[in-house]
N, C-alpha and C. Protein backbone atom coordinates (compact mmCIF):
# COMPACT_ATOMS: atom_id res chain seq x y z
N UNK A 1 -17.78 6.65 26.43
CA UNK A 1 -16.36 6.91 26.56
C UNK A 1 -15.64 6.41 25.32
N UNK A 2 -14.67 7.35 24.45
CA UNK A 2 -13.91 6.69 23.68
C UNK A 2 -12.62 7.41 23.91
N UNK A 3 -11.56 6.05 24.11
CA UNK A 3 -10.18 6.07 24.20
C UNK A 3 -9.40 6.04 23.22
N UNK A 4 -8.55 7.10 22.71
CA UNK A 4 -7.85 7.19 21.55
C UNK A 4 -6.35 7.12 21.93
N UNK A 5 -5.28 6.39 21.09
CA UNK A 5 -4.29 6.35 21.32
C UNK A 5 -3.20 6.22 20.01
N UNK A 6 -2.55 7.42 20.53
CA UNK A 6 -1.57 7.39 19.38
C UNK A 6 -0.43 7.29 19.70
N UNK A 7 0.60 7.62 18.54
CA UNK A 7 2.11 7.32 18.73
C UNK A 7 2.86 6.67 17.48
N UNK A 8 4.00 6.98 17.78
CA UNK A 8 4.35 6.19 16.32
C UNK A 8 4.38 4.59 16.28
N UNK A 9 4.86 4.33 15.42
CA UNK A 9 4.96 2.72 15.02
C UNK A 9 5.71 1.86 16.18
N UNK A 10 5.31 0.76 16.58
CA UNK A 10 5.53 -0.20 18.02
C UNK A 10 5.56 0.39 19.05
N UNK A 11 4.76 1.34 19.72
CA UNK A 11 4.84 2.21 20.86
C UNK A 11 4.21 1.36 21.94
N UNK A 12 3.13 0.07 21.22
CA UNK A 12 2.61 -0.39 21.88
C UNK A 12 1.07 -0.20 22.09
N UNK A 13 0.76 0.25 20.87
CA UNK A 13 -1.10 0.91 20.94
C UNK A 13 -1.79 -0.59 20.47
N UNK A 14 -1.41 -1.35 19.73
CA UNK A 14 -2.31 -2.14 19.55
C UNK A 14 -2.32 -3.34 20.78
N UNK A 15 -1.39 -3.69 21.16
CA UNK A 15 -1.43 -4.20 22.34
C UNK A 15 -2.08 -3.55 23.66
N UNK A 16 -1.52 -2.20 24.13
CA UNK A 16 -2.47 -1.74 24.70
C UNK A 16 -3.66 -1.83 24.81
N UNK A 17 -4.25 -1.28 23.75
CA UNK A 17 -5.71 -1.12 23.04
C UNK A 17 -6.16 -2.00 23.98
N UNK A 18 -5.87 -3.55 23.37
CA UNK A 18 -6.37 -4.71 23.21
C UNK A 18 -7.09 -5.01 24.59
N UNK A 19 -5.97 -4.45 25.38
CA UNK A 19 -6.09 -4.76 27.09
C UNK A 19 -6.61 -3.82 27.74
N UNK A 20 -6.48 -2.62 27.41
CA UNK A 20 -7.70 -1.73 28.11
C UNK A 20 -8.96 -1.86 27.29
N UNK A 21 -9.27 -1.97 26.48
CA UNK A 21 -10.74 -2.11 25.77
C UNK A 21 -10.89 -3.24 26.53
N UNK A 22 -10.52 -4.83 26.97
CA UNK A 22 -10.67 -5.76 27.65
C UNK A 22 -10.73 -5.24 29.12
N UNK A 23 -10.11 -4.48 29.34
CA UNK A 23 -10.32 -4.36 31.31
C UNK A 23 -11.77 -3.26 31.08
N UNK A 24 -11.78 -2.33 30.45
CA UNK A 24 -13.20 -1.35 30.74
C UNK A 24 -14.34 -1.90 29.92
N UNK A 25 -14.03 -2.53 29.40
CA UNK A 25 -15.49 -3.64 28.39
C UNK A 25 -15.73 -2.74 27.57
N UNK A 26 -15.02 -2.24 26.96
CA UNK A 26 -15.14 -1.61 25.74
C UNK A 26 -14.86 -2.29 24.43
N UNK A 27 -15.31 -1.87 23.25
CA UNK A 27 -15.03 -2.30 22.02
C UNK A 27 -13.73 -1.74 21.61
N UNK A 28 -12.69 -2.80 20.59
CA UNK A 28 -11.51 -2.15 20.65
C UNK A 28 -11.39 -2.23 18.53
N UNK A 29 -10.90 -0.78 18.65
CA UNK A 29 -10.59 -1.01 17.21
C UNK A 29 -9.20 -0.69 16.91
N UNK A 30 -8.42 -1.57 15.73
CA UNK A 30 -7.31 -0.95 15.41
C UNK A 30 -7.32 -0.29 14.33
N UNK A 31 -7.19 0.74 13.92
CA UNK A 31 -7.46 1.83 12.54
C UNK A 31 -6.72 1.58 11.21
N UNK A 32 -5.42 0.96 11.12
CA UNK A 32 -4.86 -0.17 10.28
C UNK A 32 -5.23 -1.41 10.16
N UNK A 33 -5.79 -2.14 10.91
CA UNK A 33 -6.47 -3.07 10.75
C UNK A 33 -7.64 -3.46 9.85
N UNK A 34 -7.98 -1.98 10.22
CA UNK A 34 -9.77 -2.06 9.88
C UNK A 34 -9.55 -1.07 8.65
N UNK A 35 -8.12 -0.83 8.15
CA UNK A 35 -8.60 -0.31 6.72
C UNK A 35 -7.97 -1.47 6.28
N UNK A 36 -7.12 -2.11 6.33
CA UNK A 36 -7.05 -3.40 5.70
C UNK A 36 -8.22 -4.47 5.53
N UNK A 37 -8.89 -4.60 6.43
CA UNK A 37 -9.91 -4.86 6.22
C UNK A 37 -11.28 -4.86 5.40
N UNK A 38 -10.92 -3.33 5.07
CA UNK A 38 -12.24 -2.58 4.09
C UNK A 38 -11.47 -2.66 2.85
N UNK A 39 -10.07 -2.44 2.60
CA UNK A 39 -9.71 -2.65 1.43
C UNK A 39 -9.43 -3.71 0.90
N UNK A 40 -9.92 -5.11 1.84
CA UNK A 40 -8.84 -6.33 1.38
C UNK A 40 -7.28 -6.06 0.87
N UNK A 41 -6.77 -5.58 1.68
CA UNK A 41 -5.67 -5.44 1.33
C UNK A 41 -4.29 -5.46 2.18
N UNK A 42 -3.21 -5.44 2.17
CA UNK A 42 -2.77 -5.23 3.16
C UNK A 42 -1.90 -3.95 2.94
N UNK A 43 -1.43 -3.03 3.95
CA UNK A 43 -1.07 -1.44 3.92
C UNK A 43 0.14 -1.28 2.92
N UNK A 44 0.95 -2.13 3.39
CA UNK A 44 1.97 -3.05 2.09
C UNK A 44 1.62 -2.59 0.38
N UNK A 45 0.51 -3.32 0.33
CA UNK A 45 -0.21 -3.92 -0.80
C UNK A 45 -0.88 -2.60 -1.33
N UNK A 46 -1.42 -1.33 -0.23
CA UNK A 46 -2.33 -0.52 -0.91
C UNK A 46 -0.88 0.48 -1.11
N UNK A 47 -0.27 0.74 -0.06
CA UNK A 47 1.19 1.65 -0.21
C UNK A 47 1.56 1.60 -1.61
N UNK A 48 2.28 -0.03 -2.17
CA UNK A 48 2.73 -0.23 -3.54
C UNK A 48 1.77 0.23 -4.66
N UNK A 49 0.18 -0.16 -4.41
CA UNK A 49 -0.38 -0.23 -5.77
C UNK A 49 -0.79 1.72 -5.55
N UNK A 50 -1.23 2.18 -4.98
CA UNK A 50 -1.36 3.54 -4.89
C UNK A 50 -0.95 4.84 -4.20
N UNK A 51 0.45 4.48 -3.41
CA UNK A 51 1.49 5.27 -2.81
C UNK A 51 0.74 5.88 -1.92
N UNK A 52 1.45 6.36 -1.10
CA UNK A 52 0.77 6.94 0.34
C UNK A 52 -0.33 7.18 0.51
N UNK A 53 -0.56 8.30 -0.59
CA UNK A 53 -1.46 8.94 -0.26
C UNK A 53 -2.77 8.40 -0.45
N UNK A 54 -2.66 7.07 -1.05
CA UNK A 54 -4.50 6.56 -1.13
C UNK A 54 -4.39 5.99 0.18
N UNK A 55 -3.32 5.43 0.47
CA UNK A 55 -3.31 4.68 2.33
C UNK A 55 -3.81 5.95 3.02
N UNK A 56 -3.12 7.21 3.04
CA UNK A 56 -4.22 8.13 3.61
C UNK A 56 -5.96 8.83 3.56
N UNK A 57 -5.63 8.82 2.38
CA UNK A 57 -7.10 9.15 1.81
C UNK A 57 -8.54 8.28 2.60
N UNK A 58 -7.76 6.77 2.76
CA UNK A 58 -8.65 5.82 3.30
C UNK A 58 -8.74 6.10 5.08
N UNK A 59 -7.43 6.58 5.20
CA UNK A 59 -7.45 6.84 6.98
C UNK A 59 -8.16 8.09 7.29
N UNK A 60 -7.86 8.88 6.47
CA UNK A 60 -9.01 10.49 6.86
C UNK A 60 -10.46 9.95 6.97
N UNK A 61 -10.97 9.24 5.66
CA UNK A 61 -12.47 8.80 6.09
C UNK A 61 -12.40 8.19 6.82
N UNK A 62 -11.85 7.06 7.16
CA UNK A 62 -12.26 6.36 8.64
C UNK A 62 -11.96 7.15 9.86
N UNK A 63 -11.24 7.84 9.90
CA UNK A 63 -11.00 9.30 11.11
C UNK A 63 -12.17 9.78 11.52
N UNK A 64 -12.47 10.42 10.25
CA UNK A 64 -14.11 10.71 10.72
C UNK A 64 -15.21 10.03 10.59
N UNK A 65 -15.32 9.13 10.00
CA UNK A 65 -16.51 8.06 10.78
C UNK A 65 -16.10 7.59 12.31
N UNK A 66 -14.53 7.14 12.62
CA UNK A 66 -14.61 7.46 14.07
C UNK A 66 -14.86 8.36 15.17
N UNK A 67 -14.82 9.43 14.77
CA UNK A 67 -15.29 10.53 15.55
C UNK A 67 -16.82 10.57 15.96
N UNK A 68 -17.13 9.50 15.07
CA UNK A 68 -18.72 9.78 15.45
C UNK A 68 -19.40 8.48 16.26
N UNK A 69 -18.45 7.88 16.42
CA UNK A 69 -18.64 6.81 17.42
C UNK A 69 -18.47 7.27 18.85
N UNK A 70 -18.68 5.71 19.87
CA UNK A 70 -18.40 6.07 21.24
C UNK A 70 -18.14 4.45 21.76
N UNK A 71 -18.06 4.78 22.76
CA UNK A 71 -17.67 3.08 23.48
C UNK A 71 -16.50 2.41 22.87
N UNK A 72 -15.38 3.19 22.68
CA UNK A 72 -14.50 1.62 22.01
C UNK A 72 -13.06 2.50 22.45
N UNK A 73 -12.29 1.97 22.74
CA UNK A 73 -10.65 1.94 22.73
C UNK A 73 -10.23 2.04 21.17
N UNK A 74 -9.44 2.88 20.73
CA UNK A 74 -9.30 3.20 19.05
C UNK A 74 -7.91 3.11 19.12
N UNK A 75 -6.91 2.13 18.54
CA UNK A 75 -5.61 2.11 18.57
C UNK A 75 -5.29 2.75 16.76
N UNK A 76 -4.80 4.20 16.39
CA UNK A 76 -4.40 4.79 15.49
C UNK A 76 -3.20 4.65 14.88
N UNK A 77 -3.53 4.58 13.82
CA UNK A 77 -1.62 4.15 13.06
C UNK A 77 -0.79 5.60 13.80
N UNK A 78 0.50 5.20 13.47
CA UNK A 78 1.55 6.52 14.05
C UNK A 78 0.93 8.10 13.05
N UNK A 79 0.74 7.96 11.71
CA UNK A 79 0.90 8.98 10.97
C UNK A 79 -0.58 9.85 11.25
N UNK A 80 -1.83 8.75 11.82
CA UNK A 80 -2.89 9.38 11.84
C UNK A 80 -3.32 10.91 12.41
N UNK A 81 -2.23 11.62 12.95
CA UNK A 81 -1.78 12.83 13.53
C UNK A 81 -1.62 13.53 12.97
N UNK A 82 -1.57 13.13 11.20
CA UNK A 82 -0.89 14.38 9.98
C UNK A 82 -2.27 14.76 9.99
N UNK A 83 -3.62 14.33 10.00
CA UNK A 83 -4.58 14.80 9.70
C UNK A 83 -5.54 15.51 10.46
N UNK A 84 -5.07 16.52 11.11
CA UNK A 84 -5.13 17.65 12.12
C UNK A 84 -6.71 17.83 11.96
N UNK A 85 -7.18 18.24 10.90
CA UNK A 85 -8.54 18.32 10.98
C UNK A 85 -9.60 17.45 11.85
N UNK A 86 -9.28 16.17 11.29
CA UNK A 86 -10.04 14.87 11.43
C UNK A 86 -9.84 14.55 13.25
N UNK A 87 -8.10 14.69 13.43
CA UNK A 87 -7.71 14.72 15.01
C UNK A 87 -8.56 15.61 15.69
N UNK A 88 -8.50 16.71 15.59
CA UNK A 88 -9.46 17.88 16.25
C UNK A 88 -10.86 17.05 16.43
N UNK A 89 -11.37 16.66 15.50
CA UNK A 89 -12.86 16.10 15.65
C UNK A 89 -12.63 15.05 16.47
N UNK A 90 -11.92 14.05 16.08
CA UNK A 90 -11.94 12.90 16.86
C UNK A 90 -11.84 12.81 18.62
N UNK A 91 -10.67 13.91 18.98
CA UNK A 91 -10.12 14.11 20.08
C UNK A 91 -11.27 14.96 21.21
N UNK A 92 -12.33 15.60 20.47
CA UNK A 92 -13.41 16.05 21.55
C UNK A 92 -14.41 15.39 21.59
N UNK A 93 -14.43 15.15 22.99
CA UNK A 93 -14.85 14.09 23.71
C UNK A 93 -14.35 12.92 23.79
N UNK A 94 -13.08 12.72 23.14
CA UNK A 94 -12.10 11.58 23.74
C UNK A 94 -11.25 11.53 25.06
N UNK A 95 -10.59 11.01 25.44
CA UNK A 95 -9.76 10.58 26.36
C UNK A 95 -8.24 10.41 25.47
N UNK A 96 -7.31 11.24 24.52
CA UNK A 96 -6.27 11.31 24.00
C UNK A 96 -5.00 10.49 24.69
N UNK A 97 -4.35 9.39 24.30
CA UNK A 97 -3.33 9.00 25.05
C UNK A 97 -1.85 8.74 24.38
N UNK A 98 -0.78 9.42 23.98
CA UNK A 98 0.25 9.52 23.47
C UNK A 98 1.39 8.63 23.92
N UNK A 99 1.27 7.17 23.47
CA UNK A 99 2.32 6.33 23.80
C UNK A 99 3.59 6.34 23.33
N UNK A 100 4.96 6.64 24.05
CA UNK A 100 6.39 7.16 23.55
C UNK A 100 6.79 5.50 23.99
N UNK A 101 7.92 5.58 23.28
CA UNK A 101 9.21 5.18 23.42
C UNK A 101 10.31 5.75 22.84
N UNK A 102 11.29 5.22 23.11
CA UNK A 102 12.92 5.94 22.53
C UNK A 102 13.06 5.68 21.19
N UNK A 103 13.72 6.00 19.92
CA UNK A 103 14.01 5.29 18.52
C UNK A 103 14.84 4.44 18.75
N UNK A 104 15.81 3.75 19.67
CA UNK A 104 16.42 3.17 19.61
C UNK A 104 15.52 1.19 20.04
N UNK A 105 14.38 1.55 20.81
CA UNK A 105 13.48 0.58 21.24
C UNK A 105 12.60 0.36 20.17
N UNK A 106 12.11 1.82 19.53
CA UNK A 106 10.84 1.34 18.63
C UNK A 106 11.91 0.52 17.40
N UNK A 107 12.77 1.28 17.16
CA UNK A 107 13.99 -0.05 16.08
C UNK A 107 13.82 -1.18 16.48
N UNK A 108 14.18 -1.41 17.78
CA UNK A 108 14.09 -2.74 18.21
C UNK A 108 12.97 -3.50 18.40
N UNK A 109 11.62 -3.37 18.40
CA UNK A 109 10.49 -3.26 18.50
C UNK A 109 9.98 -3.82 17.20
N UNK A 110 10.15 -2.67 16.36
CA UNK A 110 10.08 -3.25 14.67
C UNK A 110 10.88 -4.21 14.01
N UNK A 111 11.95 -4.57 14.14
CA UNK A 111 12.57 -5.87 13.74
C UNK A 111 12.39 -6.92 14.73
N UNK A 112 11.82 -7.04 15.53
CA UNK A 112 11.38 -8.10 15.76
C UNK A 112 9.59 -8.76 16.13
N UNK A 113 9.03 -7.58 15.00
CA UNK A 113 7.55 -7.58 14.72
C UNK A 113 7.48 -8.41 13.34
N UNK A 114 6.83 -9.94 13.60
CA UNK A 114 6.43 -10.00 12.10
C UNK A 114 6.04 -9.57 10.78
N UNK A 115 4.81 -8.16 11.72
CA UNK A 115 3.49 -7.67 10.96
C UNK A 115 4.66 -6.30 10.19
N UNK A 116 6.27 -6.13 10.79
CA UNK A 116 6.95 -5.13 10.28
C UNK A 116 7.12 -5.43 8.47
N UNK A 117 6.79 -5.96 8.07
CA UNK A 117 7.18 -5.97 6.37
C UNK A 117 5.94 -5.72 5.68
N UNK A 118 4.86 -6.35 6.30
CA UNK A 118 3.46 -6.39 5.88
C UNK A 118 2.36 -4.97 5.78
N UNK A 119 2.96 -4.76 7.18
CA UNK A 119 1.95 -3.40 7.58
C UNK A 119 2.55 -2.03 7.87
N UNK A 120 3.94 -2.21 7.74
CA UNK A 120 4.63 -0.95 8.02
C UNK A 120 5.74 -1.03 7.08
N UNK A 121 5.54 -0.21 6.06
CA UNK A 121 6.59 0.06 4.88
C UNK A 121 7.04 1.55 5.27
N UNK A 122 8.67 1.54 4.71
CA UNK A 122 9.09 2.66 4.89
C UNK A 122 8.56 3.67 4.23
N UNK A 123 8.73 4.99 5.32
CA UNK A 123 8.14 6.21 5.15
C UNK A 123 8.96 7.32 4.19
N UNK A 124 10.21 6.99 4.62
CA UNK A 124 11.12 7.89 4.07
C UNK A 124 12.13 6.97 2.74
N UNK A 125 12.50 5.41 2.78
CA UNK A 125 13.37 4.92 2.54
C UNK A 125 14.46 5.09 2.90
N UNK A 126 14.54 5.53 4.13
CA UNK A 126 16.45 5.95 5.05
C UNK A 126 16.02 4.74 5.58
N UNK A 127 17.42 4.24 6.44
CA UNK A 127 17.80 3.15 7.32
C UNK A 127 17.11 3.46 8.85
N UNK A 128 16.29 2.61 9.24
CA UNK A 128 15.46 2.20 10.23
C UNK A 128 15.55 3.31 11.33
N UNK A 129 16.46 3.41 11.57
CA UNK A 129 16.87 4.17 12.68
C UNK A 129 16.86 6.27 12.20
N UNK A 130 17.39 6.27 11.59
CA UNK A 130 17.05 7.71 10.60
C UNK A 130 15.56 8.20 10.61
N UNK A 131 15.04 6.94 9.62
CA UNK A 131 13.34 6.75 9.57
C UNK A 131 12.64 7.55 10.72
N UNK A 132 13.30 6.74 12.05
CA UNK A 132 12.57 7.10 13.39
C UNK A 132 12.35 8.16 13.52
N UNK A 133 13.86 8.79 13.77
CA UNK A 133 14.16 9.99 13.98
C UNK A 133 13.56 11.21 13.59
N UNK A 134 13.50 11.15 12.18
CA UNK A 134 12.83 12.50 11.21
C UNK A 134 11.59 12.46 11.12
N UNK A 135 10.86 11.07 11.42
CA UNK A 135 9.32 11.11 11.71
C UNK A 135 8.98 11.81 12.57
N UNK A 136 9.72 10.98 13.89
CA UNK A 136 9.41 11.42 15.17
C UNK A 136 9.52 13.23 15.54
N UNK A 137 10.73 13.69 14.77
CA UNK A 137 10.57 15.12 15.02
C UNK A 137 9.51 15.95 14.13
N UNK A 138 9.37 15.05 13.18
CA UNK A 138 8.03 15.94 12.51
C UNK A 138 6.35 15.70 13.30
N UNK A 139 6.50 14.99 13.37
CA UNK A 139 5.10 14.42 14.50
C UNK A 139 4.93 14.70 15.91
N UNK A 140 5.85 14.91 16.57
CA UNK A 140 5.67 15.48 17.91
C UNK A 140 5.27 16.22 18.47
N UNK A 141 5.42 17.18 17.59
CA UNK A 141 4.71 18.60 17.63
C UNK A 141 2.87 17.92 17.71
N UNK A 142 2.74 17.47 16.95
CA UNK A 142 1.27 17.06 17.26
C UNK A 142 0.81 15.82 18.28
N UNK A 143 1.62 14.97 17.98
CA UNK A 143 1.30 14.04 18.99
C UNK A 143 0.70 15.03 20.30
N UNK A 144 2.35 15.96 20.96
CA UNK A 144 1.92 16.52 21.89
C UNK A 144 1.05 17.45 22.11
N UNK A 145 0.29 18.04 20.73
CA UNK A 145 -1.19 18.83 20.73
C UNK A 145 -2.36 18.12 21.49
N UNK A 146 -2.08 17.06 20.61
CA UNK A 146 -3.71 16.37 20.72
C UNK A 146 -3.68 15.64 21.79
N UNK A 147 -2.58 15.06 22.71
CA UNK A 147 -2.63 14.16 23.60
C UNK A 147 -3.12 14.94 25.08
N UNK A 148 -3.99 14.47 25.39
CA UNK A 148 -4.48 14.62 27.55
C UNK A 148 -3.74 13.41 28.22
N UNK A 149 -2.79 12.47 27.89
CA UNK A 149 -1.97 12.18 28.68
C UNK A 149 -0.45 11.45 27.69
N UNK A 150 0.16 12.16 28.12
CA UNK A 150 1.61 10.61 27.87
C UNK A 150 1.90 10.13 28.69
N UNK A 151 2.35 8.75 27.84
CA UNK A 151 2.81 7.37 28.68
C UNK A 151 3.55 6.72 28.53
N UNK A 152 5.08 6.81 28.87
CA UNK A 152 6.16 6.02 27.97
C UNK A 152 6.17 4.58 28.18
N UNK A 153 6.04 3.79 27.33
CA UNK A 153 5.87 2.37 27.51
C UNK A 153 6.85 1.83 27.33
N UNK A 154 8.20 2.26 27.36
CA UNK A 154 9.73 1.80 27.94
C UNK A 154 9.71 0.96 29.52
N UNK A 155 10.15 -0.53 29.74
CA UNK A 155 10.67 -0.99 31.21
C UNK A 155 9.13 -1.60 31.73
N UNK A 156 8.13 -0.90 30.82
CA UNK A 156 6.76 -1.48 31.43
C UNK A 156 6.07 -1.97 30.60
N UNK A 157 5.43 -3.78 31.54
CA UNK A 157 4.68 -4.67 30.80
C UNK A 157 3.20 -3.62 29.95
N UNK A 158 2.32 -4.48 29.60
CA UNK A 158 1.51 -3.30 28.56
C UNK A 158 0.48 -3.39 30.04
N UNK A 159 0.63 -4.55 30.69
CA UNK A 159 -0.21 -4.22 32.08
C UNK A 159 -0.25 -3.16 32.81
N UNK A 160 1.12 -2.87 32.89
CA UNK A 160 1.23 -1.34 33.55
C UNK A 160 1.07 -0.30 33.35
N UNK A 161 1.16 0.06 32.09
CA UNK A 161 0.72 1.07 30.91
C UNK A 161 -0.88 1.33 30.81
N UNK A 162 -1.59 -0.15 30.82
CA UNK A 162 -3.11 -0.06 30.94
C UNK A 162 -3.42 0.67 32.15
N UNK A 163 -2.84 0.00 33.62
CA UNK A 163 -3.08 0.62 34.46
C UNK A 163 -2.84 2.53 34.99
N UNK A 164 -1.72 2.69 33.99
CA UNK A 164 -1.34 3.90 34.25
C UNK A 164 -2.74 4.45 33.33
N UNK A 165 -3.23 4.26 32.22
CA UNK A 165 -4.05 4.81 31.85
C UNK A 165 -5.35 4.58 32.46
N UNK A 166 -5.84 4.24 33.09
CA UNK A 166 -6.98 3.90 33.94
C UNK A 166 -7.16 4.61 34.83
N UNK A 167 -5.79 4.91 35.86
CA UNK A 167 -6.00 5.99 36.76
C UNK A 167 -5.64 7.20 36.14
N UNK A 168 -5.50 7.36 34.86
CA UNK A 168 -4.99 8.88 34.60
C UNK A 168 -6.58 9.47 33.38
N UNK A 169 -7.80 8.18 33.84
CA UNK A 169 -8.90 8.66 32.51
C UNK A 169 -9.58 9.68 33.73
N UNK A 170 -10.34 11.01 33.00
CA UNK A 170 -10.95 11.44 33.65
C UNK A 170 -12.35 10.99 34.34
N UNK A 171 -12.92 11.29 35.83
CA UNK A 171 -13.91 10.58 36.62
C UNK A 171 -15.05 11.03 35.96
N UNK A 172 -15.38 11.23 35.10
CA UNK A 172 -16.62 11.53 34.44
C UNK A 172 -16.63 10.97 33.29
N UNK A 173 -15.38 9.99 33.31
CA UNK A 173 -15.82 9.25 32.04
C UNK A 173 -16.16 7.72 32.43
């Protein structure tokens, strides 16, 4: 079984992750994490020294070396959705889970995230709230391709969210 979960920035995937890979004994990976990891670097750090697109370049290959895994809960940066190809692969034989919130929460969400200066640099350079917005309408369209369930994680602990995803995985997985 592998559980994939996307969404944009503070939706709540890495926390999630954390706790359903812990309730089904699965291995949990975070996909920003673990390219920071391979690059010694931090997303910050690779953003400045080689602008987006090497931060992507590094997420497409790890896309598809994940696809070829199994057993683990996979918490995906928000943007990992631009790469439609890699999604397609990844998403068969996954369990797809599209975590929402409002822009007015994920704002709120991100300023009061430490890891917000470090690991999440602006996309557009508009004001926080703008940012949201024009992401969010460019990405939705896919989010809602690739996802077999949404789950708004607005009003609910990440307990409840786990649980909603637990009864909503299919019985053959």
């Amino acid at each position: 079984m592998k559980i994939v979960l996307i969404g944009y920035r503070a939706t709540g995937k890495s926390t999630v992750g954390r706790l359903l890979a812990e309730k089904l004994g699965l291995e949990f990976l975070d996909l920003d994490e673990e390219i920071e990891a391979r690059a010694g670097k931090s997303i910050a750090e690779i953003v400045a020294e080689g602008g987006w697109e090497t931060f992507r370049k590094l997420e497409r290959e790890l896309l598809r070396e994940m696809a070829q895994r199994e057993g683990l809960v996979l918490a995906l940066g928000g943007g990992a959705v631009m790469h439609e190809e890699e999604m397609e692969a990844l998403s068969r034989g996954s369990f797809v889970v599209w975590l929402t919130a409002s822009p007015e929460t994920i704002s709120w969400r991100l300023s009061a995230d430490q890891k917000t200066a470090s690991q999440r640099p602006s996309l557009t350079g508009k004001d926080v709230l703008a940012e949201i917005e024009e992401i969010l309408e460019a990405r939705t369209p896919l989010y809602r391709r690739f996802a077999h369930l949404t789950c708004p994680t607005e009003g609910k602990s990440p307990e409840e969210t786990v649980s909603e995803i637990i009864s909503a995985l299919p019985s053959s997985s």
